[in-house]
Protein backbone atom coordinates (compact mmCIF):
# COMPACT_ATOMS: atom_id res chain seq x y z
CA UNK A 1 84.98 107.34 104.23
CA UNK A 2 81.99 107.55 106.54
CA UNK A 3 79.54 105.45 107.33
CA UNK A 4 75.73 106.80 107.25
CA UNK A 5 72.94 104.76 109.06
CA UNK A 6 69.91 103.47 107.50
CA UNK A 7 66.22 104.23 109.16
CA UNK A 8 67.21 102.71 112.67
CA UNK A 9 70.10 101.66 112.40
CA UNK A 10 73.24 103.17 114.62
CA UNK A 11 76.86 103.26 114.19
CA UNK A 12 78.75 102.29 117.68
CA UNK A 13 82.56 102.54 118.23
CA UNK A 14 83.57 99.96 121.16
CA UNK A 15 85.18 101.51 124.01
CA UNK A 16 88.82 100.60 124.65
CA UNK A 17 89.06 96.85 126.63
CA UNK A 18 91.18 96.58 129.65
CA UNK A 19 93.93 94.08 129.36
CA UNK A 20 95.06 93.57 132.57
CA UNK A 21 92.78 92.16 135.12
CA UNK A 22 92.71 93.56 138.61
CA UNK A 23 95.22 91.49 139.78
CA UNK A 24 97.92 92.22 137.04
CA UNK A 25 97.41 89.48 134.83
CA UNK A 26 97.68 90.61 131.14
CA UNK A 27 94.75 88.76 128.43
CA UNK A 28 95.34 87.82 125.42
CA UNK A 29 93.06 89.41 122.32
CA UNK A 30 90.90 85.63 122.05
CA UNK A 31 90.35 86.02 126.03
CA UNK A 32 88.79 88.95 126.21
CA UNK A 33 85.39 88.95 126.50
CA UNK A 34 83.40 91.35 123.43
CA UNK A 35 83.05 95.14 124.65
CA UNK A 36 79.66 95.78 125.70
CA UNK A 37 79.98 99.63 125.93
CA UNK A 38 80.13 101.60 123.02
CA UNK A 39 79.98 105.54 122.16
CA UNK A 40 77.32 106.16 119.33
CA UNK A 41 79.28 107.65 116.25
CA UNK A 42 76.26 107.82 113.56
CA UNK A 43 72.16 107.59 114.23
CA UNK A 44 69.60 107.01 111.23
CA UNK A 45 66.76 109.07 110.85
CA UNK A 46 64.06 106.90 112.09
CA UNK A 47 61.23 106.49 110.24
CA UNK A 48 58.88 103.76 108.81
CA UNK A 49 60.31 100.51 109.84
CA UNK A 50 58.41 97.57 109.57
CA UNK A 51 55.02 99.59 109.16
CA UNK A 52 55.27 100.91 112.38
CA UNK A 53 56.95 104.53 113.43
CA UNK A 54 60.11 104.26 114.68
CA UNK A 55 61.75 107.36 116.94
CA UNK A 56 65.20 107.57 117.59
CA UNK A 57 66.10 108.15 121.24
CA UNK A 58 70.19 107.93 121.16
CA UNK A 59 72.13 111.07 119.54
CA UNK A 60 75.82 111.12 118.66
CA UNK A 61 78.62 110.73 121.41
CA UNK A 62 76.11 108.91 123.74
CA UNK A 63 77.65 106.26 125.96
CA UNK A 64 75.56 103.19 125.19
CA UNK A 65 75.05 99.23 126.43
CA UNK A 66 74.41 97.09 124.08
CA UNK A 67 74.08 93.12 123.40
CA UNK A 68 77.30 91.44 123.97
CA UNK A 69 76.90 89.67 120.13
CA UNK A 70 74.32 92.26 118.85
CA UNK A 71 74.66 93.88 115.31
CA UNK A 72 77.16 93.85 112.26
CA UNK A 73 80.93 94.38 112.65
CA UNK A 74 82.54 96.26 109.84
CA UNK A 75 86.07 97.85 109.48
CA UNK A 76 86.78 101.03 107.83
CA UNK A 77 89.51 103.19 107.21
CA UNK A 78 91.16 100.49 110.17
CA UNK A 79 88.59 101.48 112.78
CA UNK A 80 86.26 98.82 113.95
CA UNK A 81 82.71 99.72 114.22
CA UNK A 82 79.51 97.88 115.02
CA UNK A 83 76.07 98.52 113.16
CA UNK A 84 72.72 98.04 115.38
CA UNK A 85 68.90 98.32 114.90
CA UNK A 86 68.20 100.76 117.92
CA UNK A 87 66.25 98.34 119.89
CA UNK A 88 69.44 96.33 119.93
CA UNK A 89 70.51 99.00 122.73
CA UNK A 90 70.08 97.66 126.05
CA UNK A 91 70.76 101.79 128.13
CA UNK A 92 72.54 105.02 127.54
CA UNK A 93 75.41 105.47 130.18
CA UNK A 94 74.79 108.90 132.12
């Protein structure tokens, strides 16, 4: 199954956590703090949102920054994604 994005709206795949700290100790899932880099996956079209024109300015396997609780978690096919308007993207990672 894949997920398409509506207008703009923009899939996001979290980017693997670290579990150890830098000093060795190993966190527990509930510690760890929400990922706040992501790699884009899908991008809507842009469009007419809101009556204004909306351009989309992330593509596909961009490194992004994002909200640390911004968007809509979903799960599909056992992959965790998040769903976010495109202003809910804070930078692209170069």
């Amino acid at each position: 199954m894949t997920i398409k994005p509506l207008l703009d709206r923009v899939v996001l795949k979290p980017t693997e956590v670290e579990e150890t700290t830098q000093s060795g100790f190993i966190l527990t899932s509930a510690s760890q703090e929400k990922p706040q880099f992501s790699e884009v996956i899908a991008v809507g079209p842009g469009g007419l949102v809101d009556g204004k024109e909306v351009k989309m300015f992330v593509s596909v396997g961009d490194k992004v920054i994002t909200g640390k609780y911004a968007g809509t978690e979903v799960k599909v096919d056992g992959e965790e994604y998040t769903i976010v308007r495109q202003n809910d993207i804070l930078a692209i990672v170069e």
